[in-house]
Protein backbone atom coordinates (compact mmCIF):
# COMPACT_ATOMS: atom_id res chain seq x y z
CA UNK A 1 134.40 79.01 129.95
CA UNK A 2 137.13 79.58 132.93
CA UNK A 3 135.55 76.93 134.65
CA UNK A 4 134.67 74.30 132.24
CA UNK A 5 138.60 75.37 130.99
CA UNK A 6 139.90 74.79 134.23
CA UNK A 7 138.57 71.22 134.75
CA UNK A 8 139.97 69.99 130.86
CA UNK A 9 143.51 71.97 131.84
CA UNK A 10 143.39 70.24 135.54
CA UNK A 11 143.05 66.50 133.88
CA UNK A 12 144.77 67.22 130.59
CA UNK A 13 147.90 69.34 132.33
CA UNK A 14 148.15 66.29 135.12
CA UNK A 15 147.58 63.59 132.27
CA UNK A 16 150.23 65.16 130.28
CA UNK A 17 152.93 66.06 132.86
CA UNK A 18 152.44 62.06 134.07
CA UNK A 19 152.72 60.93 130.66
CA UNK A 20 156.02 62.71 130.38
CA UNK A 21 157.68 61.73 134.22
CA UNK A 22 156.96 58.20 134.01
CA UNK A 23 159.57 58.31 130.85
CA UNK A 24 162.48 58.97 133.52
CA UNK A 25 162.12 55.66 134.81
CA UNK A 26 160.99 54.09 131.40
CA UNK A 27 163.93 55.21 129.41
CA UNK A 28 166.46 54.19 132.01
CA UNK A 29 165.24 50.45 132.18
CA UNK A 30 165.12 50.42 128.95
CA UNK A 31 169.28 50.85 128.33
CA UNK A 32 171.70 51.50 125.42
CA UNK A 33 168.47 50.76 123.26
CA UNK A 34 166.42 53.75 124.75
CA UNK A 35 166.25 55.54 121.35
CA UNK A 36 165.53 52.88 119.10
CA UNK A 37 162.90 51.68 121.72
CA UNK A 38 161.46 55.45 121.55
CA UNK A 39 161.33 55.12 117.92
CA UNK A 40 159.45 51.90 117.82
CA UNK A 41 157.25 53.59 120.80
CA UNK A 42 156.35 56.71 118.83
CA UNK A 43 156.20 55.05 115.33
CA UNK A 44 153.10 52.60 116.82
CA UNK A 45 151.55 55.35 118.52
CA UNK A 46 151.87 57.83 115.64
CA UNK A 47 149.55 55.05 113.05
CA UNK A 48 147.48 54.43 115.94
CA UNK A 49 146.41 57.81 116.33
CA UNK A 50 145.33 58.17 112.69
CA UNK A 51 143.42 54.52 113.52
CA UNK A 52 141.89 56.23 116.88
CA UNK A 53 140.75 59.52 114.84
CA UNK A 54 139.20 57.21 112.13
CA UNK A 55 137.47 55.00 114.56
CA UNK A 56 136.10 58.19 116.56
CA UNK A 57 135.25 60.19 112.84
CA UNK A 58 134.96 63.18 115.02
CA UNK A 59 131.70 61.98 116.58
CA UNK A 60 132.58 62.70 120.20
CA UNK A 61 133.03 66.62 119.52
CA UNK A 62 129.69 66.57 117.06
CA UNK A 63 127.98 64.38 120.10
CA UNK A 64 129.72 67.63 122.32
CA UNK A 65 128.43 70.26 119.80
CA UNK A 66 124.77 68.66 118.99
CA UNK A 67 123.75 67.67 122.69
CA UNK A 68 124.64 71.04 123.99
CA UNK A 69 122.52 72.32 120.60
CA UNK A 70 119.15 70.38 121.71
CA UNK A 71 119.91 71.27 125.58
CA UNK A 72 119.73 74.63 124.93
CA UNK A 73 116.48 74.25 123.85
CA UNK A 74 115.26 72.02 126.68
CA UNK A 75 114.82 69.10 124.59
CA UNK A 76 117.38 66.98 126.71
CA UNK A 77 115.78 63.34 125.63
CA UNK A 78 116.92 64.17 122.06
CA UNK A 79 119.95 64.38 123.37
CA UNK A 80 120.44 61.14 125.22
CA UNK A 81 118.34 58.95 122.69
CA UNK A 82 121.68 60.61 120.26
CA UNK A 83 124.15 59.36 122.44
CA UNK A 84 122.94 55.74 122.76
CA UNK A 85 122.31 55.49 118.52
CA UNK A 86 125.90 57.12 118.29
CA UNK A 87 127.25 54.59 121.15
CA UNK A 88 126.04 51.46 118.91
CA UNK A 89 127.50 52.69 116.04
CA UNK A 90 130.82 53.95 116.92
CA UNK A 91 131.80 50.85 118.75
CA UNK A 92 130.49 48.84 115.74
CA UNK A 93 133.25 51.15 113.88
CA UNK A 94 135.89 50.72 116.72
CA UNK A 95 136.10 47.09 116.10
CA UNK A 96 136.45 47.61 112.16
CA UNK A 97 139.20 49.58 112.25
CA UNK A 98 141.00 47.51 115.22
CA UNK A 99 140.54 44.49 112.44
CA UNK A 100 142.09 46.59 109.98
CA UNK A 101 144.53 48.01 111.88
CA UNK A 102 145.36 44.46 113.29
CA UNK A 103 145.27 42.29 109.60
CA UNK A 104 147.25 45.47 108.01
CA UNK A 105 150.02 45.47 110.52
CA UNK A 106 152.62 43.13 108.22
CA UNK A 107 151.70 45.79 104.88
CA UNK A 108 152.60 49.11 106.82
CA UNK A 109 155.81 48.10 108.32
CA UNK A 110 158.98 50.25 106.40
CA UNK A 111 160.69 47.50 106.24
CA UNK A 112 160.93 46.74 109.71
CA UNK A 113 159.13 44.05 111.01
CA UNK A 114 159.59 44.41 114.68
CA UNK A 115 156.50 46.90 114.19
CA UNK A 116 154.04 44.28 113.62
CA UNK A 117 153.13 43.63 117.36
CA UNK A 118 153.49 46.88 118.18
CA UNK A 119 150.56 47.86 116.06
CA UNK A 120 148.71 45.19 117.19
CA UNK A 121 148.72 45.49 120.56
CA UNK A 122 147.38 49.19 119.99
CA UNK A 123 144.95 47.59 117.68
CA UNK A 124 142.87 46.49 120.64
CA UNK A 125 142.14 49.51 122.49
CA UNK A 126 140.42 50.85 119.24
CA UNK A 127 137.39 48.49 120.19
CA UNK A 128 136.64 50.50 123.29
CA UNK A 129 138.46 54.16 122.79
CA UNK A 130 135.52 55.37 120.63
CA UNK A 131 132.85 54.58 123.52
CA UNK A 132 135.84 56.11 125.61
CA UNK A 133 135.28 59.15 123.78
CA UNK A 134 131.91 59.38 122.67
CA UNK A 135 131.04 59.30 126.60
CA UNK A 136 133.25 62.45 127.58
CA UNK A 137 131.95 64.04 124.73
CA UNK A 138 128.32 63.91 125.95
CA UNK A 139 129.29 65.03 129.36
CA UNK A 140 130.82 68.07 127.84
CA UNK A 141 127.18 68.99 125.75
CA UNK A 142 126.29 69.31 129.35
CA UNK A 143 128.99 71.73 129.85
CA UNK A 144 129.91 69.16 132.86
CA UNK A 145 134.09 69.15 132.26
CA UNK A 146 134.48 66.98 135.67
CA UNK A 147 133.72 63.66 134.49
CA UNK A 148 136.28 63.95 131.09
CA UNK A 149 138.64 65.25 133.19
CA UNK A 150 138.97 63.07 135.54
CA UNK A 151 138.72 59.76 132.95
CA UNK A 152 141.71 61.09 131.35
CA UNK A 153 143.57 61.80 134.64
CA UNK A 154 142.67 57.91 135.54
CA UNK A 155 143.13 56.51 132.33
CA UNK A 156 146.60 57.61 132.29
CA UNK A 157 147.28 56.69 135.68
CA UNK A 158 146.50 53.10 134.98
CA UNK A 159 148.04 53.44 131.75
CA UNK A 160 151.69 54.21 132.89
CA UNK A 161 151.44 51.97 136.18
CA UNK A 162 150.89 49.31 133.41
CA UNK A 163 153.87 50.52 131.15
CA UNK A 164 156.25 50.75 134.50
CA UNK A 165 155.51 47.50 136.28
CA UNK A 166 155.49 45.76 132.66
CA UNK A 167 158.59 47.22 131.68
CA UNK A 168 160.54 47.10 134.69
CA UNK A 169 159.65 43.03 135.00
CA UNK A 170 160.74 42.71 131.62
CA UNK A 171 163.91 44.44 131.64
CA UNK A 172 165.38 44.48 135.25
CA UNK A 173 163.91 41.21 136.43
CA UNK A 174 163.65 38.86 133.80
CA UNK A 175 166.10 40.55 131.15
CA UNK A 176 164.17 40.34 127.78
CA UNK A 177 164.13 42.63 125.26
CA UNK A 178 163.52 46.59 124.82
CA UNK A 179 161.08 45.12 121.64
CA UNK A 180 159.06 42.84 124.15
CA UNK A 181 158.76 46.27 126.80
CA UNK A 182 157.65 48.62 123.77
CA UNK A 183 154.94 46.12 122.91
CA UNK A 184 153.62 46.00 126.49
CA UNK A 185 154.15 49.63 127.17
CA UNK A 186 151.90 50.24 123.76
CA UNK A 187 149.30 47.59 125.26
CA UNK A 188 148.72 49.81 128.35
CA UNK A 189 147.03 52.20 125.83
CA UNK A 190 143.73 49.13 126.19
CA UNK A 191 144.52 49.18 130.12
CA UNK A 192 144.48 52.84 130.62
CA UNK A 193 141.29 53.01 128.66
CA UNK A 194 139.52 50.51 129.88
CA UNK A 195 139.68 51.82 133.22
CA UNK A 196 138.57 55.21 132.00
CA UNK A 197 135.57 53.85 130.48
CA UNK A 198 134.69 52.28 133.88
CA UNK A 199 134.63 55.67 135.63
CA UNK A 200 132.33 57.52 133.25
CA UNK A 201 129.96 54.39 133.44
CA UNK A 202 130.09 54.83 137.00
CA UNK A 203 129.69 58.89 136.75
CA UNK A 204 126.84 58.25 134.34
CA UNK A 205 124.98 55.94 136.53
CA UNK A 206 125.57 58.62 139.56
CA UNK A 207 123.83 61.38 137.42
CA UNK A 208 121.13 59.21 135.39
CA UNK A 209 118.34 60.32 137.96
CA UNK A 210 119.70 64.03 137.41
CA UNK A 211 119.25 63.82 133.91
CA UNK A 212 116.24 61.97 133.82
CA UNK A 213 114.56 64.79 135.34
CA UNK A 214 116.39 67.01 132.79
CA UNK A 215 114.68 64.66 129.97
CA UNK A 216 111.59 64.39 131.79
CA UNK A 217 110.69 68.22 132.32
CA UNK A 218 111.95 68.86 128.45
CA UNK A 219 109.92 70.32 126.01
CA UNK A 220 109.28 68.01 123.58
CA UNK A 221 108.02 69.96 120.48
CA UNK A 222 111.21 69.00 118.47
CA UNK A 223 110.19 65.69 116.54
CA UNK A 224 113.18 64.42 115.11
CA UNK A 225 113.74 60.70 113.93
CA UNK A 226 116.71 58.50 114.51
CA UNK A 227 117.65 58.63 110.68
CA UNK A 228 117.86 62.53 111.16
CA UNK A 229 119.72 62.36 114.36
CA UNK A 230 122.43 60.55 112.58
CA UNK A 231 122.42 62.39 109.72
CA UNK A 232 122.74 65.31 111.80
CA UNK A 233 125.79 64.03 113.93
CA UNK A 234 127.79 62.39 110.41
CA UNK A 235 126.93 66.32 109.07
CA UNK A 236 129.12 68.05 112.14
CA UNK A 237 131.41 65.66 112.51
CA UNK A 238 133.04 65.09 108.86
CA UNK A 239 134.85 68.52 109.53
CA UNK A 240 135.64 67.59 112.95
CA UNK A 241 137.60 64.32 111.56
CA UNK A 242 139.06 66.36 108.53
CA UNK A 243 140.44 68.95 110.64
CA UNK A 244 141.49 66.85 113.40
CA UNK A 245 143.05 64.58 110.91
CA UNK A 246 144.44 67.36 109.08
CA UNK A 247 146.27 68.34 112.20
CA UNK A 248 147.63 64.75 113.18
CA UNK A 249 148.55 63.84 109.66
CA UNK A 250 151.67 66.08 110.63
CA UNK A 251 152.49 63.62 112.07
CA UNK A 252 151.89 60.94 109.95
CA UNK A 253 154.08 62.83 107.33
CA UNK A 254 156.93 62.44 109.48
CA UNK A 255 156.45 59.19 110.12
CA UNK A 256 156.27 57.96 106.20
CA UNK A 257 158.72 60.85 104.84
CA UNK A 258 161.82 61.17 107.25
CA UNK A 259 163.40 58.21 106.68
CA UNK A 260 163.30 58.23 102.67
CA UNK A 261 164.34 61.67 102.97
CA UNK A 262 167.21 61.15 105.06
CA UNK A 263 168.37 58.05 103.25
CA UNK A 264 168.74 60.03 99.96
CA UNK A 265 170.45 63.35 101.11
CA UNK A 266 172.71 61.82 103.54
CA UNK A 267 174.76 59.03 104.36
CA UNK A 268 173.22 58.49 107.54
CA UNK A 269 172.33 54.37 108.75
CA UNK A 270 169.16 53.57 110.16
CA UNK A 271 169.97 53.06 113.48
CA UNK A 272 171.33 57.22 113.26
CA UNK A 273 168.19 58.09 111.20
CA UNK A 274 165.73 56.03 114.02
CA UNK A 275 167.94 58.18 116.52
CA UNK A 276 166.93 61.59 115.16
CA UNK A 277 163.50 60.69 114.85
CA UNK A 278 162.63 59.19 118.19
CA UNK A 279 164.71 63.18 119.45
CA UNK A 280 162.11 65.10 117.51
CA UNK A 281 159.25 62.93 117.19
CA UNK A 282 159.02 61.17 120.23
CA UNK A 283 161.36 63.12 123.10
CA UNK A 284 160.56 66.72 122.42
CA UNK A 285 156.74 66.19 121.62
CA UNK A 286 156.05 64.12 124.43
CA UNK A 287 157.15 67.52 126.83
CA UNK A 288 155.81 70.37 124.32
CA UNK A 289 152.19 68.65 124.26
CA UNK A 290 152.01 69.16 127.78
CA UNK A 291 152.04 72.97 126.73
CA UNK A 292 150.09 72.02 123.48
CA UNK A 293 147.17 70.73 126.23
CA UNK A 294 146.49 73.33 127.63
CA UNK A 295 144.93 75.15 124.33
CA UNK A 296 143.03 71.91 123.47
CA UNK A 297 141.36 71.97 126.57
CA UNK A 298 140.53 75.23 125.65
CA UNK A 299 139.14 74.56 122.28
CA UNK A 300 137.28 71.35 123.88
CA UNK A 301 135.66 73.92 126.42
CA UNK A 302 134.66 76.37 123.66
CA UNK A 303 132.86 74.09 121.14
CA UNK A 304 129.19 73.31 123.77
CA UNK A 305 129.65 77.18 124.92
CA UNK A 306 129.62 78.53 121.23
CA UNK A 307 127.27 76.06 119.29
CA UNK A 308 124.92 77.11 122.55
CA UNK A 309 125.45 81.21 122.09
CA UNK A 310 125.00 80.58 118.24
CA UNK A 311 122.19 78.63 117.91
CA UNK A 312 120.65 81.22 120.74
CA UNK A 313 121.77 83.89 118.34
CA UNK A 314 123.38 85.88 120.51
CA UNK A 315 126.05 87.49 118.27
CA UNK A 316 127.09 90.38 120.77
CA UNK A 317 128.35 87.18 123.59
CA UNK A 318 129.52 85.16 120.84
CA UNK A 319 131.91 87.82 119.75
CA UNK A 320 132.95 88.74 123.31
CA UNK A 321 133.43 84.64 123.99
CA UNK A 322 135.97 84.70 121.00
CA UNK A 323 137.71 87.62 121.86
CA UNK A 324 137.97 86.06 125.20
CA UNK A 325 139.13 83.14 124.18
CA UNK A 326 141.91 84.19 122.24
CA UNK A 327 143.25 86.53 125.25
CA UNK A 328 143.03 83.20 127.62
CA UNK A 329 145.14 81.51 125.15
CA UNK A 330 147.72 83.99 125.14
CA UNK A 331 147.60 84.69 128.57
CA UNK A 332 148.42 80.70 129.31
CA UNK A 333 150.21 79.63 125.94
CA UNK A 334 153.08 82.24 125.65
CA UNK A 335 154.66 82.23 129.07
CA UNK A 336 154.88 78.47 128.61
CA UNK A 337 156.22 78.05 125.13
CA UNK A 338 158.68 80.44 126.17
CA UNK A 339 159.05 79.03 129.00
CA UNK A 340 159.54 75.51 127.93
CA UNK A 341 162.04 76.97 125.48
CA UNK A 342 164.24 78.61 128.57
CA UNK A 343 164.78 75.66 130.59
CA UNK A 344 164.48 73.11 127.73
CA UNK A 345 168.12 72.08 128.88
CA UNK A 346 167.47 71.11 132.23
CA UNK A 347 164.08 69.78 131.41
CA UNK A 348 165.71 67.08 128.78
CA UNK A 349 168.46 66.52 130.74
CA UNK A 350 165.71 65.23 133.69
CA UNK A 351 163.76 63.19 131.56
CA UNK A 352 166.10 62.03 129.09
CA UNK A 353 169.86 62.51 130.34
CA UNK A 354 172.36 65.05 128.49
CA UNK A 355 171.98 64.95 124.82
CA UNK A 356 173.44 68.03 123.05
CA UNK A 357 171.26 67.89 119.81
CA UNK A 358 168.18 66.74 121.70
CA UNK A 359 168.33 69.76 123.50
CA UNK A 360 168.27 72.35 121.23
CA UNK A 361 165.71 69.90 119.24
CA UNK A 362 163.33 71.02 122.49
CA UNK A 363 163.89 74.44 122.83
CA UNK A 364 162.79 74.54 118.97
CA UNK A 365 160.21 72.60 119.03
CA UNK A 366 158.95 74.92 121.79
CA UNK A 367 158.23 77.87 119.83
CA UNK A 368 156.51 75.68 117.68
CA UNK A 369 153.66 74.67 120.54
CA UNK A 370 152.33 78.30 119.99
CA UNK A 371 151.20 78.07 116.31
CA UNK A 372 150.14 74.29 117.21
CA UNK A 373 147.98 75.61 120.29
CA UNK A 374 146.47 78.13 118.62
CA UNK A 375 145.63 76.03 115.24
CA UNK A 376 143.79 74.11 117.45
CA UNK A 377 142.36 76.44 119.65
CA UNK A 378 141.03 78.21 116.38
CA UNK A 379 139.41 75.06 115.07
CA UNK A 380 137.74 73.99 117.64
CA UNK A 381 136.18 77.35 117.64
CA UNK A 382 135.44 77.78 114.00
CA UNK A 383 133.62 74.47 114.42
CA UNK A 384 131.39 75.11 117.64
CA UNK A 385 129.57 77.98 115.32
CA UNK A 386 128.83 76.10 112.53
CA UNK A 387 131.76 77.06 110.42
CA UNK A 388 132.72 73.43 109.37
CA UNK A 389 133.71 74.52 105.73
CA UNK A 390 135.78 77.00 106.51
CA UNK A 391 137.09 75.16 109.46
CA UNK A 392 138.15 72.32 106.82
CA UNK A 393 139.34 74.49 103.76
CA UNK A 394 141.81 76.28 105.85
CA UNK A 395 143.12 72.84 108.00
CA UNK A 396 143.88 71.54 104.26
CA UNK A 397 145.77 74.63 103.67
CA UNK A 398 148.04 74.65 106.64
CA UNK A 399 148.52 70.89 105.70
CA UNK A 400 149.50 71.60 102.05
CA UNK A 401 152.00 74.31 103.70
CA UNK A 402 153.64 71.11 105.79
CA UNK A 403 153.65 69.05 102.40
CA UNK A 404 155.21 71.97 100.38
CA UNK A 405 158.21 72.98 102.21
CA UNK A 406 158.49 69.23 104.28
CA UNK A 407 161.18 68.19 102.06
CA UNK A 408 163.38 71.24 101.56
CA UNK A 409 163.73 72.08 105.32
CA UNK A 410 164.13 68.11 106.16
CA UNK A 411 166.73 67.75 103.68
CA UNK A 412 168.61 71.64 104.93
CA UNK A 413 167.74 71.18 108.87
CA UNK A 414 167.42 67.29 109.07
CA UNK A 415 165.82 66.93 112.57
CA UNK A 416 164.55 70.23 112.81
CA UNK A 417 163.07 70.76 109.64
CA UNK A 418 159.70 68.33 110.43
CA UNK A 419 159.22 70.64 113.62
CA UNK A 420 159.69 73.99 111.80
CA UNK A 421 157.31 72.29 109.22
CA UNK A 422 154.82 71.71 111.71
CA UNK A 423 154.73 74.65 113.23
CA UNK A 424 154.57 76.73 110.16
CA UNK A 425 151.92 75.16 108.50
CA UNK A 426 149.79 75.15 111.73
CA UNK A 427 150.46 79.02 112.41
CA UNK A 428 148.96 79.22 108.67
CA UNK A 429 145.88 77.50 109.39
CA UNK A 430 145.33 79.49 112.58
CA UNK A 431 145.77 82.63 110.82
CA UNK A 432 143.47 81.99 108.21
CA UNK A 433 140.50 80.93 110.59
CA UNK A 434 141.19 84.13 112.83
CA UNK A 435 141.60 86.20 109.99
CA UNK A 436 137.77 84.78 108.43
CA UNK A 437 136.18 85.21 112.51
CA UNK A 438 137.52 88.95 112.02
CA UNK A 439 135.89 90.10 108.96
CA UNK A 440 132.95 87.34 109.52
CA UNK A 441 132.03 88.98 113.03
CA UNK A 442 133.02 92.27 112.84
CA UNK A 443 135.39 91.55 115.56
CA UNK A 444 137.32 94.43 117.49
CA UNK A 445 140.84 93.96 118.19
CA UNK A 446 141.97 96.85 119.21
CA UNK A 447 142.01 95.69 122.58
CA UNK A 448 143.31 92.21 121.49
CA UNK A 449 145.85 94.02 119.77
CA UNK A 450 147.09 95.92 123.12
CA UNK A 451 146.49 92.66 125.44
CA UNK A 452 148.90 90.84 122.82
CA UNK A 453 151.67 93.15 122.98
CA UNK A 454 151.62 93.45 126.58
CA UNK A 455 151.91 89.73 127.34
CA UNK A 456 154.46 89.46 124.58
CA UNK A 457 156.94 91.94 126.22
CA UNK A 458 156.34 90.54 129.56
CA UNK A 459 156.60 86.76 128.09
CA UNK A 460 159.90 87.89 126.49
CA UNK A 461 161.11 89.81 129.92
CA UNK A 462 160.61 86.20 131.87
CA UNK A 463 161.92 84.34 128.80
CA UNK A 464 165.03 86.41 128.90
CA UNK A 465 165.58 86.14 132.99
CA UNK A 466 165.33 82.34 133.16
CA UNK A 467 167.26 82.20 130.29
CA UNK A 468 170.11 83.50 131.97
CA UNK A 469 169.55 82.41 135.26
CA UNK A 470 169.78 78.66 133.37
CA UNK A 471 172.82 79.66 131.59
CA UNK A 472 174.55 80.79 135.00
CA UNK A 473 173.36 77.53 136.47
CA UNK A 474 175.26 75.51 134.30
CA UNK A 475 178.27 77.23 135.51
CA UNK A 476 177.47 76.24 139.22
CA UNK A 477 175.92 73.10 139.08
CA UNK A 478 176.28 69.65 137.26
CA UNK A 479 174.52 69.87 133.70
CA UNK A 480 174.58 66.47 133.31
CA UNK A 481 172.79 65.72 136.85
CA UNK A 482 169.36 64.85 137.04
CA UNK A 483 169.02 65.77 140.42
CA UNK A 484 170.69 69.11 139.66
CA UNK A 485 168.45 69.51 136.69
CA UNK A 486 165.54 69.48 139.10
CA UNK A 487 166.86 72.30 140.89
CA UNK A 488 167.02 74.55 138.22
CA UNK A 489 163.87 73.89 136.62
CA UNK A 490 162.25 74.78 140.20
CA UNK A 491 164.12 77.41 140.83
CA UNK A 492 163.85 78.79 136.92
CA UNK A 493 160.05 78.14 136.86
CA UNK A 494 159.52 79.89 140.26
CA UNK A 495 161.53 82.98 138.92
CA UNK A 496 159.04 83.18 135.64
CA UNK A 497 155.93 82.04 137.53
CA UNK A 498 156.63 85.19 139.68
CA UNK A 499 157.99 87.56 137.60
CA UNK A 500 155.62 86.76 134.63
CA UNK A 501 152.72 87.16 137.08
CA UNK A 502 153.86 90.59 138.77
CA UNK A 503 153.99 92.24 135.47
CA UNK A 504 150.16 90.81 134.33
CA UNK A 505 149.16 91.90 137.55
CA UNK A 506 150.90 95.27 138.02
CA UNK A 507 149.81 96.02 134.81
CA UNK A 508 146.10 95.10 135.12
CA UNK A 509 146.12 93.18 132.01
CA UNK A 510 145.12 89.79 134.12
CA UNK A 511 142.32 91.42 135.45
CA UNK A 512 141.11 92.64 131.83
CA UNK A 513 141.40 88.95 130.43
CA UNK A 514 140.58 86.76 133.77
CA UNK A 515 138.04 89.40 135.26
CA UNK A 516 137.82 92.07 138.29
CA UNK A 517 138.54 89.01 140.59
CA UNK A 518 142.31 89.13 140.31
CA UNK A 519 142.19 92.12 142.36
CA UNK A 520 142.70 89.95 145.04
CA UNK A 521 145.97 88.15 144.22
CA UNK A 522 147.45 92.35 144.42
CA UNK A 523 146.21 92.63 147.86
CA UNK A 524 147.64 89.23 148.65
CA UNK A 525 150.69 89.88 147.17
CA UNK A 526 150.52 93.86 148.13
CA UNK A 527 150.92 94.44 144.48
CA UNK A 528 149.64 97.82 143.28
């Protein structure tokens, strides 16, 4: 799991941190209008990605789940002949819902037109996204995390060398408008993928004579029709789309529900309303997902490895592989939230320039990146052993939470009351489905319980010394500098790297979660 972990963190960490650096660049070309141009930005991409998870309907993770069930017992044809049924169907899909998405565009605007293009311009990449997916997906039921990883770390590159060279020509050299540089920077989202695709077809042509011998040395006793194999795949994937849905319907909610809400409580224009929701919406949750990322690629890592130990039925690894996976995630997940949340002034101030509210919008919405991670650590995990009801019942209930107390803290918080939202009705859902895997599996948490407390304390020990090694910063250097902002985020993130580390490692607990192999970062280090 470390391994298959490490190659989704590599490409989704790298993907994430470029996806937030090109912004520096990005916002500045785009002028007094940045805001409203982030607002547009993250209003197209926020429909889009309820488009994208309908187009996909959670068939890349079942593809992920079901070709790493028939591996595992050496029937690898049924496998592939799934992939290429699945292939035909989901890009049949794909082009449905870019129609839709495309012809619907005028009907789903809020009353502001200047939408319209933006959606359809992300309309397009929904024709090849699902084979996007469904590809890395089948890689993974070969527990093979290269070939994902490194389409998303090339699918973004292209992707944000489209938005920069499009938006600088637009803005600096021929002067248009920040509408005409959202719609091409949203367009990039069909460039970025379309190179992506490219590499796995390459990968897959590289490893065909690999896996033909795979297929040809399988067993073969499994006779299963085409009818059953996509049966099979619609079965595990419904709860794939309802949870994943579940979780970016958040999202969605903001989207449809700040505005009204904000028009009737306060006396706030659009342009001030757009403002706040581009700080929250699109600012802060462009840098927290780079956190978020790393427990997806955890959860994307544990689905193959658990639907493999399960349908093995081997109970004893399965609970160890759960346990194990929940001290990774708090191993990785804490020190960053809280870190995030330490230098979140220096860190907007880099990307976005000084903005007092947006700020403190960031360090907030950092706390929130823990429940979010592990909500989606948790389902992921839920789903690779089979438990797709309960995996769905409690994503509904987190999502109800959002629904229920959406309004209230919107209307009391304004800006922050989506994130706190968010984040509470997430932490619900992840509680639930750890709460069922602990009475389902007998799980002991006893050691859990101590690994949790110990990374707390020394999260909270790092999160307090950057805090006020940031806070003495601003007294020395220029808070409003970039360049200065640079240096304390280095210098910050060097102090909590090390000090976070010396106390996992001084107190053993990385070499109970990571294995006896740390030992030899303490003799590097001469740590004892």
């Amino acid at each position: 799991m470390l391994r298959g972990s490490s190659w989704l963190t590599i490409g989704s960490i790298f993907s994430r941190i470029l996806g937030a650096i090109y912004v520096i660049p990005w916002y500045a070309w785009l002028g007094p209008n940045r805001l409203q141009a982030n607002a547009l930005y993250t209003k197209g991409y926020t429909l889009y990605s309820t488009f994208l998870m309908i187009s996909t309907a959670g068939v890349p993770d079942a593809v992920s789940k079901q070709v790493a069930h028939y591996n595992s017992k050496n029937e690898y044809g049924i496998g592939r002949r799934l992939y290429r049924k699945c292939l035909t169907i989901l890009t049949l899909f794909g082009v449905i819902c870019a129609g839709i998405m495309w012809f619907g565009a005028p009907y789903i605007t809020q009353g502001s037109r200047a939408v319209i293009p933006v959606y359809r311009s992300l309309a397009v990449a929904l024709i090849i996204i699902p084979a996007l997916s469904l590809t890395r997906g089948y890689f993974q039921g070969y527990q093979d995390m290269a070939p994902s990883a490194l389409s998303q770390l090339i699918e973004q590159v292209a992707r944000i060398a489209y938005i920069l060279l499009a938006t600088f020509l637009i803005m600096r050299v021929w002067h248009g408008s920040y509408q005409s540089a959202v719609i091409q920077s949203t367009f990039a989202a069909f460039i970025g993928a379309g190179v992506g695709l490219l590499l796995l077809v390459f990968v897959f042509v590289k490893k065909r004579k690999q896996h033909d011998l795979l297929v040809a040395q399988s067993d073969n006793k499994l006779v299963v029709s085409d009818g059953s194999i996509i049966r099979g795949v619609i079965r595990q994937s419904i709860p794939f789309i309802i949870v994943g849905a579940a979780f970016n319907a958040y999202n969605l909610v903001d989207l449809v529900s700040f505005q009204p809400i904000m028009q009737a409580t306060t006396h706030l224009s659009i342009h001030d309303i757009n403002n706040l929701y581009a700080l929250f919406a699109g600012n802060a949750n462009k840098l927290i997902m780079i956190v978020v990322s790393l427990a997806i690629a955890m959860g994307e890592t544990s689905v193959p490895v658990l639907s493999e130990l399960v349908t093995k039925g081997n109970i004893g690894l399965v609970k160890k592989q759960l346990i194990d996976a929940v001290e990774i995630f708090l191993l990785v997940m804490l020190p960053a939230a809280l870190g995030m949340a330490a230098i979140s002034r220096p860190m907007y101030v880099l990307f976005y320039g000084f903005n007092f509210q947006g700020i403190f919008v960031l360090c907030v919405a950092s706390y929130t990146a823990i429940g979010i991670g592990l909500a989606s650590l948790m389902g992921a995990t839920l789903q690779g052993m089979y438990e797709n009801k309960r995996a769905v019942r409690y994503a509904l209930i987190g999502f109800a939470t959002k629904i229920i107390i959406q309004v209230p803290l919107t209307v009391l918080l304004h800006a922050y009351g989506p994130l706190l939202a968010t984040g509470t009705g997430m932490l619900v859902a992840a509680i639930l489905m750890f709460r069922y895997l602990y009475y389902a599996y007998d799980l002991n948490i006893t050691h859990l319980h101590q690994t949790f407390n110990a990374l707390m304390k020394y999260a909270l020990i790092m999160f307090a010394v950057v805090t006020t090694f940031v806070w003495l910063s601003g007294h020395v250097l220029n808070i409003f500098s970039r360049f200065q902002s640079v240096i304390t985020i280095v210098i910050g993130g060097i102090i909590g790297a090390a000090l976070y580390g010396y106390l996992c490692l001084r107190s053993r607990v990385a070499d109970d979660v990571l294995g006896s192999r740390v030992a030899g970062l303490r003799r590097v280090f001469h740590i004892r």
